[in-house]
Protein backbone atom coordinates (compact mmCIF):
# COMPACT_ATOMS: atom_id res chain seq x y z
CA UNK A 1 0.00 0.00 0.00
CA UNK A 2 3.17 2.05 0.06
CA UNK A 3 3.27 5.66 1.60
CA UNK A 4 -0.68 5.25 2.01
CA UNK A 5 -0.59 2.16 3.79
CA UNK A 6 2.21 3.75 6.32
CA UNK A 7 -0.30 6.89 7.14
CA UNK A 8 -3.15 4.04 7.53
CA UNK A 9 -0.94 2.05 10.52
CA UNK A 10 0.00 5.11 12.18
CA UNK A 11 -1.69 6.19 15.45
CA UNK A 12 -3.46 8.87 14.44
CA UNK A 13 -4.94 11.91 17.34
CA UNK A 14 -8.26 13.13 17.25
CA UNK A 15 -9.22 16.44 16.29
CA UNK A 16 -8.64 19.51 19.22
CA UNK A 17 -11.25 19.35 21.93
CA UNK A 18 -12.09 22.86 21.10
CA UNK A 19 -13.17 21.65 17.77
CA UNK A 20 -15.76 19.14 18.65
CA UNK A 21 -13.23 16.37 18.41
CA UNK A 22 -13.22 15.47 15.00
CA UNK A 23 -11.42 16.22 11.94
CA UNK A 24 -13.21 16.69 8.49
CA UNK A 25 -12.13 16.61 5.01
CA UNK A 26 -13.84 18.12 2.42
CA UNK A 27 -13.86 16.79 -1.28
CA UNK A 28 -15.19 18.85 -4.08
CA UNK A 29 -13.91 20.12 -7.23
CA UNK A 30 -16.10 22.50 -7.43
CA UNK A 31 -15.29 25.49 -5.08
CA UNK A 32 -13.97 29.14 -5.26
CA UNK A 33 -10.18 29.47 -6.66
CA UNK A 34 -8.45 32.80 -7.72
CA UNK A 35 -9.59 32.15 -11.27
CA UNK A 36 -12.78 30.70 -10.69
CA UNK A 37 -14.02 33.08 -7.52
CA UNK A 38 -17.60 32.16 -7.72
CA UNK A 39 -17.34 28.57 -8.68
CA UNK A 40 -19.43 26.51 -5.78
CA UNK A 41 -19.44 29.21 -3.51
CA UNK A 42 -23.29 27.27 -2.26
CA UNK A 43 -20.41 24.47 -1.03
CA UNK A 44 -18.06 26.94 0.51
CA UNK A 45 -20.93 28.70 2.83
CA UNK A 46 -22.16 25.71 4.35
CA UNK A 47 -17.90 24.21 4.53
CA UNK A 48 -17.28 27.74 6.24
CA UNK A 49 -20.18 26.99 9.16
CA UNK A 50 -19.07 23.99 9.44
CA UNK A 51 -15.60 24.92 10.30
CA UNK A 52 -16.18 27.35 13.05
CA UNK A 53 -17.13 23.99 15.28
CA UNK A 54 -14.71 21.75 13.83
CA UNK A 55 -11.17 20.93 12.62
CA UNK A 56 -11.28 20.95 8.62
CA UNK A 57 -9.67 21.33 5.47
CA UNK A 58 -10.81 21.39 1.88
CA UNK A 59 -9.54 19.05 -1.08
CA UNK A 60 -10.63 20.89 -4.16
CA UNK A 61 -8.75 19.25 -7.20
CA UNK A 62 -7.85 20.78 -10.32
CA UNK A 63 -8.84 18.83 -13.25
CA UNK A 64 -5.17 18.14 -14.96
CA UNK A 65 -3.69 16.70 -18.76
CA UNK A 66 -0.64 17.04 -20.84
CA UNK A 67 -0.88 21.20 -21.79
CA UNK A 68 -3.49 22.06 -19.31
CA UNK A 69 -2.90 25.55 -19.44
CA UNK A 70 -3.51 25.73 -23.40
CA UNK A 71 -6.90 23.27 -23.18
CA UNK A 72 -7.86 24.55 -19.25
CA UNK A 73 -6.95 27.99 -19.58
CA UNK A 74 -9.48 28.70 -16.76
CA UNK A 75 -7.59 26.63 -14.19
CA UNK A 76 -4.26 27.92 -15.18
CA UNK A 77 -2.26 29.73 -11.66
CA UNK A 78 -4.47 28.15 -9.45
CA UNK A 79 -2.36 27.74 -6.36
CA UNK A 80 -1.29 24.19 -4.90
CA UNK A 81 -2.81 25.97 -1.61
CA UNK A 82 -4.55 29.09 -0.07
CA UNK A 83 -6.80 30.42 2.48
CA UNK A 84 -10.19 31.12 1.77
CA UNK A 85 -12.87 32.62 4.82
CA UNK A 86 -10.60 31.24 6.97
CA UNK A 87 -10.63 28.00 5.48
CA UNK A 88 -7.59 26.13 4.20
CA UNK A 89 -7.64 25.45 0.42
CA UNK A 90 -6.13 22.53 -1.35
CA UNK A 91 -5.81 22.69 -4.77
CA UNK A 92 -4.09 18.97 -6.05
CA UNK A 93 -4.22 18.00 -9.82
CA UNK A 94 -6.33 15.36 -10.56
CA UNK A 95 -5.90 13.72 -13.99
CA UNK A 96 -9.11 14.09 -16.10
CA UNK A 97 -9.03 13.68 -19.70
CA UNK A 98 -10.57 16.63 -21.46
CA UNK A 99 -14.03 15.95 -23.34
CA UNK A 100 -13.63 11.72 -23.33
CA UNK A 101 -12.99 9.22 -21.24
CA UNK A 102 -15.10 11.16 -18.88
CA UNK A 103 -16.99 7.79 -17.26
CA UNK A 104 -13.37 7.35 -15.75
CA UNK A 105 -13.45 10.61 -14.25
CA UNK A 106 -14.37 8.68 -10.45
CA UNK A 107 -10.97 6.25 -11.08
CA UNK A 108 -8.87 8.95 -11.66
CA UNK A 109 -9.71 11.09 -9.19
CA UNK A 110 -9.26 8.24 -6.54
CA UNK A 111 -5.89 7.45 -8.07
CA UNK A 112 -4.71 10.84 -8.11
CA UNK A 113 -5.76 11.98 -4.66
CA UNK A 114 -4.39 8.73 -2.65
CA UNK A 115 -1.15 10.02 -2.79
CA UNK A 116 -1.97 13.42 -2.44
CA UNK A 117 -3.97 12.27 0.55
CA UNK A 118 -1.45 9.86 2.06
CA UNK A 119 0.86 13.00 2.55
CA UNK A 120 -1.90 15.43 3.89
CA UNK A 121 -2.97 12.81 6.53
CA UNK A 122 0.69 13.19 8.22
CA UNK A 123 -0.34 16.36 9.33
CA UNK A 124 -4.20 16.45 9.24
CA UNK A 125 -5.34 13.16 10.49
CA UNK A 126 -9.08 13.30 9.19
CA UNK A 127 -11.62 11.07 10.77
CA UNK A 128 -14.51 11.15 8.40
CA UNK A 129 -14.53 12.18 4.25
CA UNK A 130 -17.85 15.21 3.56
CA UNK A 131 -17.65 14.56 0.01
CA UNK A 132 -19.91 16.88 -2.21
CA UNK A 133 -21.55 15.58 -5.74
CA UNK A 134 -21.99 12.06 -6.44
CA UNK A 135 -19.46 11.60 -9.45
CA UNK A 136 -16.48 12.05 -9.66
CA UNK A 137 -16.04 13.41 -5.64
CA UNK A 138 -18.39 10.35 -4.38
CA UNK A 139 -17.16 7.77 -5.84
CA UNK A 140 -13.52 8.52 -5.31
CA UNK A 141 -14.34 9.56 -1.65
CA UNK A 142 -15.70 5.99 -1.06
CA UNK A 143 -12.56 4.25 -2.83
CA UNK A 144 -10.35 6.73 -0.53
CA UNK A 145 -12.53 6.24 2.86
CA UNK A 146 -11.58 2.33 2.74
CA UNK A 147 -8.04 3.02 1.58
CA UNK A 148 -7.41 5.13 4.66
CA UNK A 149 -10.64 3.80 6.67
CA UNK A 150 -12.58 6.69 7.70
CA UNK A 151 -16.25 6.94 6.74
CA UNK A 152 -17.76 8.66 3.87
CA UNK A 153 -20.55 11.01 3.60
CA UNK A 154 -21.68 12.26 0.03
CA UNK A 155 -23.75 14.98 -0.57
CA UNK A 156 -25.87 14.56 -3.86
CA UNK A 157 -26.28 17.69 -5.78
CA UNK A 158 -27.85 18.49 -9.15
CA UNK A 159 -25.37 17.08 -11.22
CA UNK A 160 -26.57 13.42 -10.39
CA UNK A 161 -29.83 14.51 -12.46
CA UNK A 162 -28.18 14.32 -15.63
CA UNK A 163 -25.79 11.18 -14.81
CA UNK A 164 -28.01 8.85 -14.19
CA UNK A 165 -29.12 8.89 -17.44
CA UNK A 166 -26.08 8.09 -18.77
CA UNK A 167 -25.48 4.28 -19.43
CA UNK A 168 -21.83 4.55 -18.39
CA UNK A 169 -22.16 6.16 -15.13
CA UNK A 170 -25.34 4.67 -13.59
CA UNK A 171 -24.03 1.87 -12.67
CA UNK A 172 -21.39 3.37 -10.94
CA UNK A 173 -23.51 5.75 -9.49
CA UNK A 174 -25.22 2.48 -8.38
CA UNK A 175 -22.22 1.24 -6.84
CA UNK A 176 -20.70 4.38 -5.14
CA UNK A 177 -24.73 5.14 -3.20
CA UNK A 178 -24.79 1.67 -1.58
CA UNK A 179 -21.15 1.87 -0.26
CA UNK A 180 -21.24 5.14 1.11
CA UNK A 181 -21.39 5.07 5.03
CA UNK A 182 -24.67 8.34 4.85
CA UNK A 183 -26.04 10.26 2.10
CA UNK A 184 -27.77 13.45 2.11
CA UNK A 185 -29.19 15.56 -0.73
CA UNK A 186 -30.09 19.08 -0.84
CA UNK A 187 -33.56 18.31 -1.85
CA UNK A 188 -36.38 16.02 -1.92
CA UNK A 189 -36.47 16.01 -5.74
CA UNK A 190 -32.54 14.73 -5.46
CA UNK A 191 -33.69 12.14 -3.36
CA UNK A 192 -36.10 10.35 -5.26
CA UNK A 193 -33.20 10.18 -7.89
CA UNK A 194 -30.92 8.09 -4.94
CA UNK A 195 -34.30 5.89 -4.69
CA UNK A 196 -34.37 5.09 -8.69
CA UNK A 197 -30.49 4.71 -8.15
CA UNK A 198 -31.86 1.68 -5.40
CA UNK A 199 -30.95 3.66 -2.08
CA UNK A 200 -33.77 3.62 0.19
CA UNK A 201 -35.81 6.36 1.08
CA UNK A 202 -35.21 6.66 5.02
CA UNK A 203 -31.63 5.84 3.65
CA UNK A 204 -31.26 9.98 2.28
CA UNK A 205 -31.20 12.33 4.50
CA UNK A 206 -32.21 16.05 3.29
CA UNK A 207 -30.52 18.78 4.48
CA UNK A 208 -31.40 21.92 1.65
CA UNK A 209 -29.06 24.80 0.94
CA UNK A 210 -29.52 28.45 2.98
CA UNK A 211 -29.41 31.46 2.10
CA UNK A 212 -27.14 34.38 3.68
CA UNK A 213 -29.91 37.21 4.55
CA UNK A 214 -27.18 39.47 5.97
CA UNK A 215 -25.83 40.26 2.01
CA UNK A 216 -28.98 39.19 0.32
CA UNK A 217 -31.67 41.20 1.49
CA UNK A 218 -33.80 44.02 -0.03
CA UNK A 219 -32.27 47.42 -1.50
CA UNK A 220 -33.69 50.41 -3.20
CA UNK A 221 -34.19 49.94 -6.69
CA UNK A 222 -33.07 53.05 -7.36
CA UNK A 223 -29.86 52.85 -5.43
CA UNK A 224 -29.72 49.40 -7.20
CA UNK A 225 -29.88 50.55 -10.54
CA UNK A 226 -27.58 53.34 -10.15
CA UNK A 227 -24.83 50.41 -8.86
CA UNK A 228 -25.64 48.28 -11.75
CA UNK A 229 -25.31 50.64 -14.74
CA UNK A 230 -29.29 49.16 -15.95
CA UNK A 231 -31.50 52.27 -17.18
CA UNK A 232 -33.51 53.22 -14.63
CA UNK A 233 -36.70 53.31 -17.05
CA UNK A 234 -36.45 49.88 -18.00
CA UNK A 235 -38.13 46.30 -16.88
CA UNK A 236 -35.39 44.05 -15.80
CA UNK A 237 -35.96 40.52 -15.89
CA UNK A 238 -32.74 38.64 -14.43
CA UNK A 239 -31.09 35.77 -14.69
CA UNK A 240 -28.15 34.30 -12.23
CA UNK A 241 -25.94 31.85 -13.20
CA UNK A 242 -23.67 29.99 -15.15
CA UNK A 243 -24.12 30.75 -18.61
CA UNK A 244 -25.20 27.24 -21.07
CA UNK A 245 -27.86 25.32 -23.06
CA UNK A 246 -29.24 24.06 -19.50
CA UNK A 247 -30.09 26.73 -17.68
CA UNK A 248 -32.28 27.75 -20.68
CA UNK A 249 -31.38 31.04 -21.38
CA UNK A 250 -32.67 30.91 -24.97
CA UNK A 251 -35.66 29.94 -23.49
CA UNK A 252 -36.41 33.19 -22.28
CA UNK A 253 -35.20 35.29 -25.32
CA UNK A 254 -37.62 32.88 -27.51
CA UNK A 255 -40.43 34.22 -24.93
CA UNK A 256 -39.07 37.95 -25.02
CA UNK A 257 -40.06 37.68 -28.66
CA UNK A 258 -43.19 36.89 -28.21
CA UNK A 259 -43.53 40.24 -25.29
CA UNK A 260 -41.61 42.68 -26.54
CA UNK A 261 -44.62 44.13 -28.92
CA UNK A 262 -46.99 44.79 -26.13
CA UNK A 263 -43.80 45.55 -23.44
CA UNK A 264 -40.67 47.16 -25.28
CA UNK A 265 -39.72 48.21 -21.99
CA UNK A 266 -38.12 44.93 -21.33
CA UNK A 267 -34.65 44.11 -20.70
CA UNK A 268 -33.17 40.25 -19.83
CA UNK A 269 -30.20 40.48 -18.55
CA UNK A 270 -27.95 37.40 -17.12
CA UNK A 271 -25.07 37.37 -14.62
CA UNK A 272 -22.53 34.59 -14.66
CA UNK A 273 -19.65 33.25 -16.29
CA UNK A 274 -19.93 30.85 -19.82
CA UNK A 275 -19.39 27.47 -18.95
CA UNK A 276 -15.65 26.34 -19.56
CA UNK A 277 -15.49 24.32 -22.58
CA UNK A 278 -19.22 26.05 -24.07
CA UNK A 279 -19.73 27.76 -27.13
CA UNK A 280 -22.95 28.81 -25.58
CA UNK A 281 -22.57 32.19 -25.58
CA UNK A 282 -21.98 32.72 -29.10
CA UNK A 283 -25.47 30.72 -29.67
CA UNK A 284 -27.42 32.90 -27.61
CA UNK A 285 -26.04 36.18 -29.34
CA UNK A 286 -26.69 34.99 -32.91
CA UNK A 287 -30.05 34.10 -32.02
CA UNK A 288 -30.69 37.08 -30.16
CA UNK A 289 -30.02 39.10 -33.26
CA UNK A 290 -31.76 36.84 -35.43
CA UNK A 291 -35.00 38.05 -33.71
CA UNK A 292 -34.21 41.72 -33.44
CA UNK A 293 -33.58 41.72 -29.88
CA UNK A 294 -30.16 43.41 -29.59
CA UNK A 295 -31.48 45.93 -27.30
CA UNK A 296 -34.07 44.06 -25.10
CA UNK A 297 -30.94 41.34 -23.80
CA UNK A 298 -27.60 42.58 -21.85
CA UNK A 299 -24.95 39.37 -21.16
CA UNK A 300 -23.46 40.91 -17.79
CA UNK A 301 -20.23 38.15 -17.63
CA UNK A 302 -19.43 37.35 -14.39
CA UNK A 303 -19.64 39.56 -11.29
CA UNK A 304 -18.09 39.70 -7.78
CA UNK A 305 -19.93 37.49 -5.51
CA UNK A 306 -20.49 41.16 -2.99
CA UNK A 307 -22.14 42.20 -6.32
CA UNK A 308 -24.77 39.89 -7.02
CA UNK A 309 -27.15 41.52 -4.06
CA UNK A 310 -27.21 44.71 -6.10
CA UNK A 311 -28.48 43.50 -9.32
CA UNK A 312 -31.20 41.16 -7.48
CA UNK A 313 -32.15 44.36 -6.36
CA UNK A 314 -32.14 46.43 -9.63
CA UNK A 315 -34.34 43.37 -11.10
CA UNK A 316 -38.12 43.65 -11.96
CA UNK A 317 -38.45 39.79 -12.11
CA UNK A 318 -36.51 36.62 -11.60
CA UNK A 319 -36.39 34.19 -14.32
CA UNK A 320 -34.93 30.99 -14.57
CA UNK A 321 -35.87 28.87 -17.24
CA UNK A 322 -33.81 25.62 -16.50
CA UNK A 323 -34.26 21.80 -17.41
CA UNK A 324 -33.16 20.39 -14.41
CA UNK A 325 -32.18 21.91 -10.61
CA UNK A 326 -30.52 20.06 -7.78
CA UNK A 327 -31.48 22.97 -5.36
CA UNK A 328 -31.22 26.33 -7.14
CA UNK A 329 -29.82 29.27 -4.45
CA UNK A 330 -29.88 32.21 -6.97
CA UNK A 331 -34.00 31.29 -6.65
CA UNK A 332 -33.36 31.54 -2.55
CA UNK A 333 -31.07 34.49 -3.28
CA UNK A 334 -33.93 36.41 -5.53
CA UNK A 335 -36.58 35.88 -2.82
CA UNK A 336 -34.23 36.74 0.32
CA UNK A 337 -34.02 40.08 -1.96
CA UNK A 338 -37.57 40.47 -2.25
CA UNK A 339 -37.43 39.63 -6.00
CA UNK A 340 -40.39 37.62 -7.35
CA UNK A 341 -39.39 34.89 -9.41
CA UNK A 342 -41.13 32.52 -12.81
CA UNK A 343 -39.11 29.11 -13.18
CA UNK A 344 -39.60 25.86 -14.76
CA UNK A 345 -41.29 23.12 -12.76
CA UNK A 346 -38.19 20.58 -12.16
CA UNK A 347 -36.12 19.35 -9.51
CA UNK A 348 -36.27 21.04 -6.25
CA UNK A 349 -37.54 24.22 -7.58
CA UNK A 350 -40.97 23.86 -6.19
CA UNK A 351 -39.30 23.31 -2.85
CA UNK A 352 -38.26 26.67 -2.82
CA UNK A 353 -41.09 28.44 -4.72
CA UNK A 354 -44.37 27.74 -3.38
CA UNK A 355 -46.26 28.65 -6.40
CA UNK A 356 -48.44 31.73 -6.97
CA UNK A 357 -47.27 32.67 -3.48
CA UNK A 358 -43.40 33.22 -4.25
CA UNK A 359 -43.68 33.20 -7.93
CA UNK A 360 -44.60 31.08 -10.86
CA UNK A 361 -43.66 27.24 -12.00
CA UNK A 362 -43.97 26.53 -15.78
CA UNK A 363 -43.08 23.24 -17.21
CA UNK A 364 -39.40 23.07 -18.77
CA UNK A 365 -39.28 23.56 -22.63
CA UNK A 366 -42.66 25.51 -22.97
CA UNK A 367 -42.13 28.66 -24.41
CA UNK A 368 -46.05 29.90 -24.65
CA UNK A 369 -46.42 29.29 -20.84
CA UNK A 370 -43.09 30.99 -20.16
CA UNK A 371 -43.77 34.32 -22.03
CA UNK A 372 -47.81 34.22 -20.38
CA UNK A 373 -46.22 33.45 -16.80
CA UNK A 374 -43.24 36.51 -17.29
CA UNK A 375 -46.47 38.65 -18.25
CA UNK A 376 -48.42 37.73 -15.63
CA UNK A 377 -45.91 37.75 -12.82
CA UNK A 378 -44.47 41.73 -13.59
CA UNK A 379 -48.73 42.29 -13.98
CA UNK A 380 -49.13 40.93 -10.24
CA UNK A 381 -48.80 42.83 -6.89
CA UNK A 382 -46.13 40.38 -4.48
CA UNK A 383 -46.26 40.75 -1.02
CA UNK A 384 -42.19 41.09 -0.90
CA UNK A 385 -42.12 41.25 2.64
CA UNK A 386 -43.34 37.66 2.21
CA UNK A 387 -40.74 36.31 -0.35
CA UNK A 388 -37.81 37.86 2.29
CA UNK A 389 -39.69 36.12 5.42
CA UNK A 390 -39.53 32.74 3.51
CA UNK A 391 -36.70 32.81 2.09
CA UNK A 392 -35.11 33.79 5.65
CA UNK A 393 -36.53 30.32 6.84
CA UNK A 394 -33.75 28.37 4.92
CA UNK A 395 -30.40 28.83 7.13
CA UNK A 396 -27.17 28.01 6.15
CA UNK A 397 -25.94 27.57 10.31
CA UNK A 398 -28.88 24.98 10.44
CA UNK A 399 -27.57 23.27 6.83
CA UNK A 400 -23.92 23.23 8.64
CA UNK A 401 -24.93 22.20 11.70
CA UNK A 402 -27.30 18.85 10.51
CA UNK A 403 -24.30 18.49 8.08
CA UNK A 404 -21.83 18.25 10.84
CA UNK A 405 -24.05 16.51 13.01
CA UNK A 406 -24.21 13.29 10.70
CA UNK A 407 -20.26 13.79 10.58
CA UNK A 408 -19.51 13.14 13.66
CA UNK A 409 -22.84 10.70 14.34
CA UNK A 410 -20.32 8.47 11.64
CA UNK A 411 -17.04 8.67 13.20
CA UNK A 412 -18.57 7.95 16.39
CA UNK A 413 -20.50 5.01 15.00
CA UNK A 414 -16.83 3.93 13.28
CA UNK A 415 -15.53 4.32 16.91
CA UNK A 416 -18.07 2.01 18.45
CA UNK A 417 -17.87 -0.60 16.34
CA UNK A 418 -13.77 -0.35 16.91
CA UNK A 419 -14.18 -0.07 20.79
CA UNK A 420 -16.33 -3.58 20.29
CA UNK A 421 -14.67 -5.59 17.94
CA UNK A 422 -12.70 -8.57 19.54
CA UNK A 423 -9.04 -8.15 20.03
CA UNK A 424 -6.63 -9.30 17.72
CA UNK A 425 -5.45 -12.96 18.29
CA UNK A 426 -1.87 -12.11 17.75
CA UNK A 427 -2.87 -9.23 20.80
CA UNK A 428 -1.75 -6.05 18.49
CA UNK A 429 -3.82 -2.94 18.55
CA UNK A 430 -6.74 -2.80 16.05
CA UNK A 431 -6.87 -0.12 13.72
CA UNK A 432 -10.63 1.79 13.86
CA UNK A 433 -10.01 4.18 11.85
């Protein structure tokens, strides 16, 4: 087992009494770097809770091949390690294949990080692995929690929606779900996907995303507009998030098409990066000149993260036309700012929208009912006070804290079982870890 194996037969401490006594490791690729400063910042707030009542430190890998910088120009400079909201940052390569190969994505990872980990664990002596998505982090986090034996707990996000279609990663999605010592998901919708994947229901545990109402929260449109640069006369419908085909931004252009003769006032505009590796962008410009829209739609690019309150707040209308949603927090983010919002019907959208109350659901892919729901929602009076009040109800402390909780419920259950177990007949020490 090599340098692993030695890390593995150590005696390893505990984590600090003043920490809670145990020591987590996070696993997720997808997290805030220098180049990348909004990437999975909905992982980093709940990490960052979690931390101020335990020991932990964050794996987040850099996808890595032969000329990286000229192929994955977007990870280029991204330090081997920083700190991060007082969190410390790892950022290891992991080998990934650009484009193919990509249903081998959970073996490389594993066989990247052991190393990686095996050195880490010298220092930081983690007890349990909080890994976050199901593929690649979940499966590699279960190979890696029996390599160094520590339990694993996988958080499944949106991302699983799409891959268990596919025929090459079901069944390891299969595989990695019924090995993993807990799973929670971030909605109920995400759940029911572990159940199809053969997990059983009381098996899940959900624990959904928060919101932080202390930077989103409502501001004077005014002031709002005037921070933004949008014309004050203007209707703003908005749109957060990464920019490609999924999150059905042409969607809503097709639908401005159909509004724009009875409201020329209106203005979509969408905040957030393209997708690395997308051509998306391009797409969504050629077709918004195709239908004469050039002046009704304003691509933003990405924006500081202390931004994004300010153009919630300069917004009309939140709209979010997406095929498929683990747990969307730019919809929690838009209420929390008093910002009514229309969104497709999918995932755990309607978890967070309680339709006709907070906004309005339309099913995913119907333009006509998108356009007649945008028309009707900016024609409605919202009681905004309302959307904030509900929105406030989702907390990221209680998301880290149940989080945390089934942490260290696992490494004490790991510790049990150790403390039980008969003794060795040779008489050396048993390893519970």
């Amino acid at each position: 087992m090599g340098a692993a194996g030695g890390a593995l037969r150590r005696g390893l401490p505990r984590g600090p009494a003043g920490s809670g006594g145990v020591r987590v490791l996070v696993l997720s690729s997808v997290f805030p770097n220098p180049r990348q400063p909004v990437l999975g910042l909905f992982v980093r707030e709940r990490v960052r809770r979690m931390a101020r009542h335990c020991d932990l430190e964050v794996v987040a890998p850099v996808p890595w091949f032969p000329l990286n910088g000229w192929i994955r120009p977007h990870v280029a400079g991204v330090p081997r390690r920083e700190s991060q909201a007082g969190l410390t940052v790892h950022h290891p390569w992991a080998f990934s294949v650009p484009r193919y190969l990509k249903a081998l994505d959970g073996v490389f990872y594993a066989a990247s990080l052991a190393p990686f980990l095996a050195r880490l664990r010298r220092r930081f002596a983690f007890d349990v692995i909080d890994a976050h998505f199901a593929y690649p982090e979940g499966m590699a986090a279960v190979v890696l929690g029996r390599l160094f034996r520590v339990p694993v707990m996988i958080t499944l996000r949106g991302t699983i929606v799409r891959l268990a279609t596919y025929a090459t990663h079901r069944p390891q999605l299969r595989w990695t779900l019924a090995r993993a010592d807990a799973l929670v998901a971030v909605s109920r919708a995400l759940r029911d996907v572990a159940v199809a994947l053969g997990q059983a229901p009381d098996r899940v545990r959900v624990i959904p995303n928060g919101v932080d109402t202390t930077r989103f929260r409502p501001m004077k449109r005014a002031a709002a507009r005037a921070a933004t640069g949008l014309p004050a006369a203007r209707t703003v419908l908005l749109a957060v998030g990464a920019l490609y085909e999924g999150k059905g931004h042409h969607l809503v252009v097709d639908a401005l098409a159909r509004l724009v003769p009875r409201r020329p006032d209106l203005l979509y505009v969408v905040v957030g990066p393209e997708r690395p590796g997308e051509r998306y962008r391009a797409a969504l410009e050629a077709r918004v000149r195709r239908l004469g829209l050039a002046d009704h739609v304003y691509l933003a690019g990405p924006r500081p993260a202390e931004q994004l309150p300010a153009w919630y707040g300069a917004a009309d209308l939140f709209c979010l036309a997406t095929r498929s949603e683990g747990w969307a927090n730019c919809l929690l983010e838009a209420l929390a700012c008093g910002l009514p919002v229309v969104t497709t019907r999918v995932g755990g959208n309607p978890e967070i929208v309680r339709e006709g109350v907070d906004g309005l659901l339309v099913p995913w892919g119907d333009v006509p009912a998108l356009a007649a729901a945008i028309e009707e929602a900016l024609g409605r009076p919202w009681d905004r006070a309302a959307l904030v009040a509900h929105a406030a109800t989702h907390s990221w402390d209680e998301a880290a804290a149940a989080s945390l909780a089934a942490l260290r419920a696992l490494v004490d259950r790991r510790e049990l079982a150790g403390a039980t177990a008969p003794a060795p007949a040779d008489g050396g020490a048993s390893c519970t870890r």
